[in-house]
N, C-alpha and C. Protein backbone atom coordinates (compact mmCIF):
# COMPACT_ATOMS: atom_id res chain seq x y z
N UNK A 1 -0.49 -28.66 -22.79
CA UNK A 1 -0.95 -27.87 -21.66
C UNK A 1 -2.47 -27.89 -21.62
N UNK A 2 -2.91 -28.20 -20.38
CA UNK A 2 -4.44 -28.34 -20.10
C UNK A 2 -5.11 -27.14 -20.01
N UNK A 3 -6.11 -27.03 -21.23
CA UNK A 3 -6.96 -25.41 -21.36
C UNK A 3 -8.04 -25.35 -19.87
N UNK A 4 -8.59 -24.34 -19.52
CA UNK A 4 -9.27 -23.82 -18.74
C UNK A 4 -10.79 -23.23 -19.07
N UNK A 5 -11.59 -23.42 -19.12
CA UNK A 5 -13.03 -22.72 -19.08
C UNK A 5 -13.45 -22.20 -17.88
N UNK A 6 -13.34 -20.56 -17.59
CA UNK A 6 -13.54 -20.07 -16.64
C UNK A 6 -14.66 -19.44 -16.74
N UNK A 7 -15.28 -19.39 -17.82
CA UNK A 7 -16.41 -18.32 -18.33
C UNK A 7 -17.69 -19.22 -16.89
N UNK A 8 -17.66 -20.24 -16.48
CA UNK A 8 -19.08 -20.24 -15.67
C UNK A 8 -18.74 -19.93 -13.83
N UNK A 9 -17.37 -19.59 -14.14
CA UNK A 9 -17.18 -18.40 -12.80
C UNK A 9 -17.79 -16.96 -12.63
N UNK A 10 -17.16 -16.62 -14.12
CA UNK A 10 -18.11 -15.02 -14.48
C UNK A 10 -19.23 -14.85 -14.66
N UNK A 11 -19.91 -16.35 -15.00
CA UNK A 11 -21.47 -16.04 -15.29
C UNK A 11 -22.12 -14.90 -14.72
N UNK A 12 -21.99 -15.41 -13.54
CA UNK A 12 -23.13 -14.25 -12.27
C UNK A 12 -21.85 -13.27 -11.56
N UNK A 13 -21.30 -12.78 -12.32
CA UNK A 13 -20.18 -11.60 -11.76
C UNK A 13 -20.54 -10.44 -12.65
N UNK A 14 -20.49 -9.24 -12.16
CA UNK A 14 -21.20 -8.00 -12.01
C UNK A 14 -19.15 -7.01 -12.18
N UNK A 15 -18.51 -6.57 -12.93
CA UNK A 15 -17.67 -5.76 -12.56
C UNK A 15 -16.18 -6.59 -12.06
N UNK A 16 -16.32 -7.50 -12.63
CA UNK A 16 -15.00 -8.50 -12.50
C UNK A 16 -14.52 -8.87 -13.89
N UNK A 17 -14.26 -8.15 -14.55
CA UNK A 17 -14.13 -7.97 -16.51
C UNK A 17 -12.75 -8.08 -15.97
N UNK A 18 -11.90 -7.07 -15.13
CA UNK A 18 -10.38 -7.19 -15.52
C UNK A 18 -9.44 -8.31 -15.07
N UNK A 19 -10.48 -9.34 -13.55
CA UNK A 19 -9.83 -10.12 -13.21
C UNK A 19 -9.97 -11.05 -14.30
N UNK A 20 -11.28 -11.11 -15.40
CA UNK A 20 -11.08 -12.45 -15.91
C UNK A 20 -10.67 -12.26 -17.03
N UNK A 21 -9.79 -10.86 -17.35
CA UNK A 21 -8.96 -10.76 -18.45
C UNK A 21 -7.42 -11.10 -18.06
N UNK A 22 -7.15 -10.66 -16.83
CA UNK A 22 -5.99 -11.06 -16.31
C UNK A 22 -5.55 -12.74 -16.27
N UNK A 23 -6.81 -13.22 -15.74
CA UNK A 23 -6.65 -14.81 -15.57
C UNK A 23 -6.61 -15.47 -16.94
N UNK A 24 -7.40 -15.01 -18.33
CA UNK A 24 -6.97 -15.51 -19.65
C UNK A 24 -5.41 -14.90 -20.09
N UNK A 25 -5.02 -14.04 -19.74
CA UNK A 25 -4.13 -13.70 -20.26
C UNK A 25 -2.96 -14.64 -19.60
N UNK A 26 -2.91 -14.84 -18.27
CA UNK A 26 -2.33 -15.98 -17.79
C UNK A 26 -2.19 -17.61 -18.17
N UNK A 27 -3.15 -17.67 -18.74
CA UNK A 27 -3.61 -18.81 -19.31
C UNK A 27 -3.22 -19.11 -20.38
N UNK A 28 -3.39 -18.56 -20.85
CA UNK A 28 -3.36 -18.33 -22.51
C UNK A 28 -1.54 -18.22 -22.66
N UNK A 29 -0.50 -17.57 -22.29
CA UNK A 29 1.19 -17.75 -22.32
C UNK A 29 1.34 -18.90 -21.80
N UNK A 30 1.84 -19.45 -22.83
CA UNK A 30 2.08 -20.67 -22.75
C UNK A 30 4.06 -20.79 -22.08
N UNK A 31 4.58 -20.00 -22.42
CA UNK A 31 6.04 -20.34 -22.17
C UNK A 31 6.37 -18.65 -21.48
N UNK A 32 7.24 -18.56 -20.25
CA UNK A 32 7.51 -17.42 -19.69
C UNK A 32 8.52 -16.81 -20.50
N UNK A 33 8.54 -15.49 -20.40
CA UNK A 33 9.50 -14.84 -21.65
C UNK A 33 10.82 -14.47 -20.73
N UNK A 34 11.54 -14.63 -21.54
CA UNK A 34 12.78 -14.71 -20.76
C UNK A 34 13.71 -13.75 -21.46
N UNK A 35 13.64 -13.04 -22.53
CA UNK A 35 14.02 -11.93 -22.78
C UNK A 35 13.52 -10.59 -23.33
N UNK A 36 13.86 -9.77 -23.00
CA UNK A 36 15.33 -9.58 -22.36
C UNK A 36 15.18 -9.59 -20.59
N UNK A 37 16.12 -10.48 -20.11
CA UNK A 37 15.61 -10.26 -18.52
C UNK A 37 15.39 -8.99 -18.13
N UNK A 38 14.35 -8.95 -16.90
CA UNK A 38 14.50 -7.68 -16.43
C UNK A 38 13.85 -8.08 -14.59
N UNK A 39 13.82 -7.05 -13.82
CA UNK A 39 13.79 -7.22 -12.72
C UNK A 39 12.58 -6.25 -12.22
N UNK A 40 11.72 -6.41 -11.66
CA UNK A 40 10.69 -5.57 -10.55
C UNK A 40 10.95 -5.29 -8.84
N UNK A 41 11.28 -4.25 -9.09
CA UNK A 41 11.55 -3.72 -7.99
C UNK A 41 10.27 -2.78 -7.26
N UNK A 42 10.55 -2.78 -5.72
CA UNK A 42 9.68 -1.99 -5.04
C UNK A 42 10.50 -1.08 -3.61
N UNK A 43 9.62 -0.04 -3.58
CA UNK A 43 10.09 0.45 -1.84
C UNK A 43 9.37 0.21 -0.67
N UNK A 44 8.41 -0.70 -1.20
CA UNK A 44 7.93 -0.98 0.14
C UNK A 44 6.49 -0.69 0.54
N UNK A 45 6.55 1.00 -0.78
CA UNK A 45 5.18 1.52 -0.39
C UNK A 45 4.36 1.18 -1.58
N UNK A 46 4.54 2.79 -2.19
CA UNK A 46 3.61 3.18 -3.77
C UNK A 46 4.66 3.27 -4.63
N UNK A 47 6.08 2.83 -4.89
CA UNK A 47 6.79 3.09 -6.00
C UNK A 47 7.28 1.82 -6.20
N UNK A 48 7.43 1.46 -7.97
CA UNK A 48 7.69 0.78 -8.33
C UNK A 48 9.24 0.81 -9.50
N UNK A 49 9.73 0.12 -9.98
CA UNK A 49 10.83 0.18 -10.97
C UNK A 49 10.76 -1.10 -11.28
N UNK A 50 10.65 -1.10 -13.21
CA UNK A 50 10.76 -1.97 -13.92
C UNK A 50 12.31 -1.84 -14.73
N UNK A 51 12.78 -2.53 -14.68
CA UNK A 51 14.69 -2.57 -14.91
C UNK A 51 14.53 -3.55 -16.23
N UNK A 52 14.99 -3.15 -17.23
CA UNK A 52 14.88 -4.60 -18.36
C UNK A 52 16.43 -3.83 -19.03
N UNK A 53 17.46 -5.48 -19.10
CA UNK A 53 18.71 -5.29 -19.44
C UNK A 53 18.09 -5.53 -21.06
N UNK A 54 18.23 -4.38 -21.70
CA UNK A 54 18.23 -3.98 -23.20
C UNK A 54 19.54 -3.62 -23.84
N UNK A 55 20.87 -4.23 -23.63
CA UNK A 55 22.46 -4.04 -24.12
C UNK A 55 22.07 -4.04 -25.58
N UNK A 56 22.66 -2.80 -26.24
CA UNK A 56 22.73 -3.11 -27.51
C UNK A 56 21.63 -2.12 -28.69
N UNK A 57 20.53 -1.92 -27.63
CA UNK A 57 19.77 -1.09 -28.36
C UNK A 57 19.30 0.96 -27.75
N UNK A 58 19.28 1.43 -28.94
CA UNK A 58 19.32 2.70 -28.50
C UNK A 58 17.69 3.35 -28.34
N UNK A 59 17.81 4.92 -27.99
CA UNK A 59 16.27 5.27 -27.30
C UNK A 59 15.09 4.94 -29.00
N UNK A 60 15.69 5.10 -29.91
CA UNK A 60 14.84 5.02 -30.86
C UNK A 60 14.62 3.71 -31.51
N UNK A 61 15.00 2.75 -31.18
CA UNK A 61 14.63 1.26 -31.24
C UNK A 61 14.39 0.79 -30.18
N UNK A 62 13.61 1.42 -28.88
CA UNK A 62 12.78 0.95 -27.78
C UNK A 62 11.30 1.75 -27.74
N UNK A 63 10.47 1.19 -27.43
CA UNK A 63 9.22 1.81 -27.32
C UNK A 63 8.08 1.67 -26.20
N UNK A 64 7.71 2.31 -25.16
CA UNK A 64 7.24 1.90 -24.28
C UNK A 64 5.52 2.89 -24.01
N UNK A 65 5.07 2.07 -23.55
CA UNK A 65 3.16 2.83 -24.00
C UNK A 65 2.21 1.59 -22.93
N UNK A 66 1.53 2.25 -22.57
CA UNK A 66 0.24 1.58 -21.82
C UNK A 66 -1.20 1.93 -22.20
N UNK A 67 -1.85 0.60 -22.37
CA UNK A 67 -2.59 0.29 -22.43
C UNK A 67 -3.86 -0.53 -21.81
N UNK A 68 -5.28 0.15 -21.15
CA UNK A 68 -5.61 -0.87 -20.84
C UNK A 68 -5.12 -1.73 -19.50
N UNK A 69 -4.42 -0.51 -18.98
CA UNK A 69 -3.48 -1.32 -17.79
C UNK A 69 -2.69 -2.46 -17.68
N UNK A 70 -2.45 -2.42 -19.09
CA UNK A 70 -0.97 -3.24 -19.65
C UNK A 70 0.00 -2.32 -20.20
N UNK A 71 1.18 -2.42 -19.23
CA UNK A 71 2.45 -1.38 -19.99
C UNK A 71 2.96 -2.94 -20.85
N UNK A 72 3.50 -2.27 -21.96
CA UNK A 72 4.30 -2.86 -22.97
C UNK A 72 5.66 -2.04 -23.19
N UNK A 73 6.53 -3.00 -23.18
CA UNK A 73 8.10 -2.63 -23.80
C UNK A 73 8.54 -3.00 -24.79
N UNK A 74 8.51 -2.55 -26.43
CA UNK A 74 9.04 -3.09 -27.68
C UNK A 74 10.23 -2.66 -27.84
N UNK A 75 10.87 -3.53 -28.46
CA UNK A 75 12.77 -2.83 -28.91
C UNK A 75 12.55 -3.78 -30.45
N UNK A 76 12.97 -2.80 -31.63
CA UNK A 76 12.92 -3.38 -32.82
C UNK A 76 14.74 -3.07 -33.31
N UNK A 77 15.47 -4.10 -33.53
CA UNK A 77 16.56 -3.47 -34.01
C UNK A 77 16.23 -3.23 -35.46
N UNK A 78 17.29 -2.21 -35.89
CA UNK A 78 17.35 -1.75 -36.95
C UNK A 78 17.81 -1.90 -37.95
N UNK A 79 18.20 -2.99 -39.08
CA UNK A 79 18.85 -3.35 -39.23
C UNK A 79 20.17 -4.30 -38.62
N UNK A 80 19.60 -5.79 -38.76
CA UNK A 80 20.81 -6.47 -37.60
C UNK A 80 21.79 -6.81 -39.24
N UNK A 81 22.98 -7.08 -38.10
CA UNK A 81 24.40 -6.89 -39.20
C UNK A 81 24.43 -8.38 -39.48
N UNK A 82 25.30 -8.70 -40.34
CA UNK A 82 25.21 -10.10 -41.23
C UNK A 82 25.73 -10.59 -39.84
N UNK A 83 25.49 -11.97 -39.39
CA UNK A 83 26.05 -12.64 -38.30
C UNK A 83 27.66 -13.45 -39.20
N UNK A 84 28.00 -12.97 -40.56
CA UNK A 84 29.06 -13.58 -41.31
C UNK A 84 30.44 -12.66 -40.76
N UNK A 85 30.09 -11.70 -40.06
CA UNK A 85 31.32 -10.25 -39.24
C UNK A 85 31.46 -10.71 -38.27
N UNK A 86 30.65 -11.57 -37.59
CA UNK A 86 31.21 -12.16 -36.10
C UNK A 86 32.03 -13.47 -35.80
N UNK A 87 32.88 -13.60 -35.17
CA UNK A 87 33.36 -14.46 -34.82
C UNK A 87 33.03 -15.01 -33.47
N UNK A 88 32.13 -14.08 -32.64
CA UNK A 88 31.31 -14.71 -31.65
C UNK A 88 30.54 -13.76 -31.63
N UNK A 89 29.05 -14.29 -31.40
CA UNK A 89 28.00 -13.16 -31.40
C UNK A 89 27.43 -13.43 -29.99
N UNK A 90 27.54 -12.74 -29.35
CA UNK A 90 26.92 -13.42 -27.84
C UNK A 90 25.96 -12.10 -27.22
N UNK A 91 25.97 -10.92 -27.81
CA UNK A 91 25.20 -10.17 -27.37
C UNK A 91 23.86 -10.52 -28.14
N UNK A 92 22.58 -10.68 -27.51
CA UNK A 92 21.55 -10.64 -28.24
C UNK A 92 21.03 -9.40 -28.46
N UNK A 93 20.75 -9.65 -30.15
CA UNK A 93 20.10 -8.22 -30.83
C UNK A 93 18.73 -8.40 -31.18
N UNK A 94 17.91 -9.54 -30.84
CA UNK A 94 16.57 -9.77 -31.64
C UNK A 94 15.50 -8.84 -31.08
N UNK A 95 14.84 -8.51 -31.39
CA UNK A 95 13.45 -7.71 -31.41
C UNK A 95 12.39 -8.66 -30.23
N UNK A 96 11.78 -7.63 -29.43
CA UNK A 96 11.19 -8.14 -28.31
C UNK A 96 9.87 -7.51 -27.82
N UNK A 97 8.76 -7.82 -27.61
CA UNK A 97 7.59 -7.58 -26.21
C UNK A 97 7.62 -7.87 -25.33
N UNK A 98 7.62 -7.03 -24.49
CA UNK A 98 6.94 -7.46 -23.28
C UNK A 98 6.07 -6.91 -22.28
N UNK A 99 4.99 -8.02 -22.14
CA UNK A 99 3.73 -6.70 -20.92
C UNK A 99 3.62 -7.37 -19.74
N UNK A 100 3.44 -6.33 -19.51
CA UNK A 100 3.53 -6.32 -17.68
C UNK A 100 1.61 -5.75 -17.37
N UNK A 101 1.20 -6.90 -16.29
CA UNK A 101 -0.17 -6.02 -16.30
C UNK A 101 -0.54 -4.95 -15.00
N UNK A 102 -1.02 -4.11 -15.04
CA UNK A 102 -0.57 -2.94 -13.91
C UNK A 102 -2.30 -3.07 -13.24
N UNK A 103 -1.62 -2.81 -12.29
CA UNK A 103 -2.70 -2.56 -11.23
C UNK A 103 -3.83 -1.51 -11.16
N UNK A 104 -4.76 -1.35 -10.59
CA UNK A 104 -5.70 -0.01 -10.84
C UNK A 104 -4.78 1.12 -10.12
N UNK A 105 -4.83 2.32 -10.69
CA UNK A 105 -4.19 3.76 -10.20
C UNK A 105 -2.35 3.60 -10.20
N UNK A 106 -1.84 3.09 -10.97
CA UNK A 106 -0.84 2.42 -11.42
C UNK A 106 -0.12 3.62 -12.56
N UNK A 107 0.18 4.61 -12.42
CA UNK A 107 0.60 5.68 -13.18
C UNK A 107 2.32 5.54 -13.58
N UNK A 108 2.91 5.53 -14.46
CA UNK A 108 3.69 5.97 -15.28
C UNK A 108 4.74 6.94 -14.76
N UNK A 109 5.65 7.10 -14.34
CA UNK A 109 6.23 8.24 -13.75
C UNK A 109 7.25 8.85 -14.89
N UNK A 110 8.43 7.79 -15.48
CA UNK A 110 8.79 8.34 -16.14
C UNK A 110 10.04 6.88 -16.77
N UNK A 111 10.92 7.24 -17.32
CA UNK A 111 11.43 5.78 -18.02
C UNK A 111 13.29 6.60 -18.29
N UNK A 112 13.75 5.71 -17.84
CA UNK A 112 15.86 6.18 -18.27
C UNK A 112 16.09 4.93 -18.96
N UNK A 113 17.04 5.25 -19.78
CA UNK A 113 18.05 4.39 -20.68
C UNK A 113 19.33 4.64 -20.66
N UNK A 114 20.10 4.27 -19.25
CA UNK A 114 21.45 4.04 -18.91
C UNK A 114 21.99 2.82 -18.65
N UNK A 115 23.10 2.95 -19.26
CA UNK A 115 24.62 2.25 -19.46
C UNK A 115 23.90 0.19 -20.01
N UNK A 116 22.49 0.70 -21.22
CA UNK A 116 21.97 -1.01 -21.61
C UNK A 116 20.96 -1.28 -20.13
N UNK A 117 20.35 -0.32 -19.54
CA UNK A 117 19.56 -0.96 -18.53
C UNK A 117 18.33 -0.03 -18.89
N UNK A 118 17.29 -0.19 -19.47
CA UNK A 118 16.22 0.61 -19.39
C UNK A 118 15.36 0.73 -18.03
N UNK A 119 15.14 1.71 -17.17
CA UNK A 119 14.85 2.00 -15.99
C UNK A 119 12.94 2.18 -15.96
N UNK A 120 12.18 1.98 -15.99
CA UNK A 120 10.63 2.67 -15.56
C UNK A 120 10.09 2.52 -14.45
N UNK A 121 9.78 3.72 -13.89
CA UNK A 121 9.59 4.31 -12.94
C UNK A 121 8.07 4.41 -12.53
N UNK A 122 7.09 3.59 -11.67
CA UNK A 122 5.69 3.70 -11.73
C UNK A 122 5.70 4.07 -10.02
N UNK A 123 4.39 4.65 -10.15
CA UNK A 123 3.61 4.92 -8.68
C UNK A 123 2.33 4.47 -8.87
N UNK A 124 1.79 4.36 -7.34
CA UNK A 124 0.45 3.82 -7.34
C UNK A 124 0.43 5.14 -6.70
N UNK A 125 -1.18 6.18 -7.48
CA UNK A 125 -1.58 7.47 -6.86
C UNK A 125 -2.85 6.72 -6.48
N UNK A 126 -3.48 6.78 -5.23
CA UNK A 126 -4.78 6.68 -5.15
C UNK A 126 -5.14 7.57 -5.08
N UNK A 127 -6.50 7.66 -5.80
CA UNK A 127 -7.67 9.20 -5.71
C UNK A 127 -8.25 9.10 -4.06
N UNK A 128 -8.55 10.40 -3.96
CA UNK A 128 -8.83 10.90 -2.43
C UNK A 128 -9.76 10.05 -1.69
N UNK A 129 -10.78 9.72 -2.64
CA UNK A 129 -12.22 8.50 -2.25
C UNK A 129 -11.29 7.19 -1.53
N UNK A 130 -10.80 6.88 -2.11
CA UNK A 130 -9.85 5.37 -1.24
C UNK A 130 -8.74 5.29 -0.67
N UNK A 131 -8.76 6.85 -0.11
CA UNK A 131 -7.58 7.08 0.71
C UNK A 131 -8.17 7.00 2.25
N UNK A 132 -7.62 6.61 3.22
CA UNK A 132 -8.13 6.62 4.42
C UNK A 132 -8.57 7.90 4.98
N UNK A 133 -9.25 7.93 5.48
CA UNK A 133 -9.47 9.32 6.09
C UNK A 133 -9.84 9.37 7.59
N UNK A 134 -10.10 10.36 8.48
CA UNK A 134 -10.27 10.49 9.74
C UNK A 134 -11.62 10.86 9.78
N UNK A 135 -12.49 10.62 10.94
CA UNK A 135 -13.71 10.83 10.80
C UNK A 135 -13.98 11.41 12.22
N UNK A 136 -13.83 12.81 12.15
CA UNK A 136 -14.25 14.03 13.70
C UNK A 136 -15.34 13.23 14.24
N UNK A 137 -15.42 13.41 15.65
CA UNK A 137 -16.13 12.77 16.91
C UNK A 137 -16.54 13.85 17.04
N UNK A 138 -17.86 14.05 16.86
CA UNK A 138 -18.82 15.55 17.17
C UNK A 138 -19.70 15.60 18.68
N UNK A 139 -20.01 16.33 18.89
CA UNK A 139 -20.36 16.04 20.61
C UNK A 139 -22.30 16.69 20.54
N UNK A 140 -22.89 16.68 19.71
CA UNK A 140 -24.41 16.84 19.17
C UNK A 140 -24.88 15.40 20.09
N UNK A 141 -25.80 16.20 20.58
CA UNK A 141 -27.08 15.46 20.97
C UNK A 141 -27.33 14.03 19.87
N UNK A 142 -27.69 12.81 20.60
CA UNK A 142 -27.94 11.87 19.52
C UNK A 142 -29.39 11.93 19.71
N UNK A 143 -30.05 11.69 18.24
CA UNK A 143 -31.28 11.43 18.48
C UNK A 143 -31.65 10.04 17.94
N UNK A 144 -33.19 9.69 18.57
CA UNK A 144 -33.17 8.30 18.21
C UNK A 144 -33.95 8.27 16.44
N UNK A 145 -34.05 7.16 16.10
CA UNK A 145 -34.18 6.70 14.67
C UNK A 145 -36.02 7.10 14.79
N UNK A 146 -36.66 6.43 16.06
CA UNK A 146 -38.10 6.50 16.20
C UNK A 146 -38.40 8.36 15.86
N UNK A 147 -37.50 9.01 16.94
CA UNK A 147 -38.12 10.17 16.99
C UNK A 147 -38.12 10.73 15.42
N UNK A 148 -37.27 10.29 14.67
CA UNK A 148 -37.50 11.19 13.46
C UNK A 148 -38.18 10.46 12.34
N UNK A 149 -38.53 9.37 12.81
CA UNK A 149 -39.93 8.48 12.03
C UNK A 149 -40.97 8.92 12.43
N UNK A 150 -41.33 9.30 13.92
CA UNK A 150 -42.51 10.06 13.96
C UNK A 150 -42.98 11.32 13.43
N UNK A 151 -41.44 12.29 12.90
CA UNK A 151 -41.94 13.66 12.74
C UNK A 151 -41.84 13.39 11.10
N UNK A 152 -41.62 12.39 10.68
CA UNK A 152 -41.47 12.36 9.09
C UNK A 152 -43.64 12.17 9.07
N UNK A 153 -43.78 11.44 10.10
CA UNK A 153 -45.13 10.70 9.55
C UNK A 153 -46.13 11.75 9.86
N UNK A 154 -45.68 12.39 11.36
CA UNK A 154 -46.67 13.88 11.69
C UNK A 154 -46.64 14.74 10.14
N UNK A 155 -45.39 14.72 9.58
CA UNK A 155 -45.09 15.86 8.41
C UNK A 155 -46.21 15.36 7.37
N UNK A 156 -46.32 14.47 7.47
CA UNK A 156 -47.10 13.72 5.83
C UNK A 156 -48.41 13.64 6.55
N UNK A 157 -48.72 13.22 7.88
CA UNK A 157 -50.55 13.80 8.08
C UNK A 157 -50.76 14.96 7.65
N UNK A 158 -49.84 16.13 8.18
CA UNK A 158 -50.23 17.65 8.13
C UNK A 158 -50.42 18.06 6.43
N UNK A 159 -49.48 17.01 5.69
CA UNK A 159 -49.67 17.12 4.26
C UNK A 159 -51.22 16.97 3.70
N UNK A 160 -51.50 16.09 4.17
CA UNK A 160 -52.49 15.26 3.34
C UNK A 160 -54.00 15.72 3.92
């Protein structure tokens, strides 16, 4: 696989740290992880659901935490049983990561573990500053830019 040197994109970038952590981190996985599948879901708006089929393991051999605006999902089994008791082993039990990288204002809502499907539940909250807002049409006299350059400059003769 052909490496990438992106560092003389960022040279002259000012506040672009997470895109060019995102783009190494892309870079850098070499093979897509394929277990345990799971699915990303949306409604359309601000809610999200991360679904990962985890058959087999219970709430205390899964672990889920964000970081850095990377959620991570660990499942460690606990003891796996001799594979010498099976006569077909087809459920997978192996131990797993996986991160997902989250967006800015990307909050956590809450996480279920029903019937082998671990459920997490995210919203995007935006803070009030980057929410749209309406801006009242006031009916005040406009004044011009000159007139209040002249009374700034009358103000600073009368100063001086």
């Amino acid at each position: 696989m052909p490496t990438y040197d992106l560092s003389p994109m960022f040279r002259y970038s000012v506040g672009f740290d997470r895109m060019q952590q995102l783009m190494d981190a892309a870079l850098s996985r070499s093979e897509a992880t394929t277990y345990p599948p799971y699915n990303i879901e949306t409604d359309g708006e601000n809610s999200y659901r991360v679904s990962l089929a985890v058959a087999g393991f219970n709430k205390k051999e899964l672990d889920i935490f964000v970081e850095n605006e990377t959620l991570t999902v660990t499942g460690s089994k606990a003891g796996i049983d001799d594979a010498d008791n099976y006569l077909h082993h087809g459920i997978a039990g192996r131990n797993f990561k996986l991160q997902f990288n989250l967006a800015e204002h990307i909050k956590i809502i809450g996480a279920n573990l029903e019937n082998g499907v671990l459920s997490i539940d995210l919203e995007r909250e935006l803070p009030d500053a980057l929410k749209p807002r309406q801006i009242k049409i006031g009916s005040n006299p406009v004044k011009s830019f000159a007139e209040k350059a002249k009374k700034m400059i009358s103000v600073e003769q009368e100063a001086a």
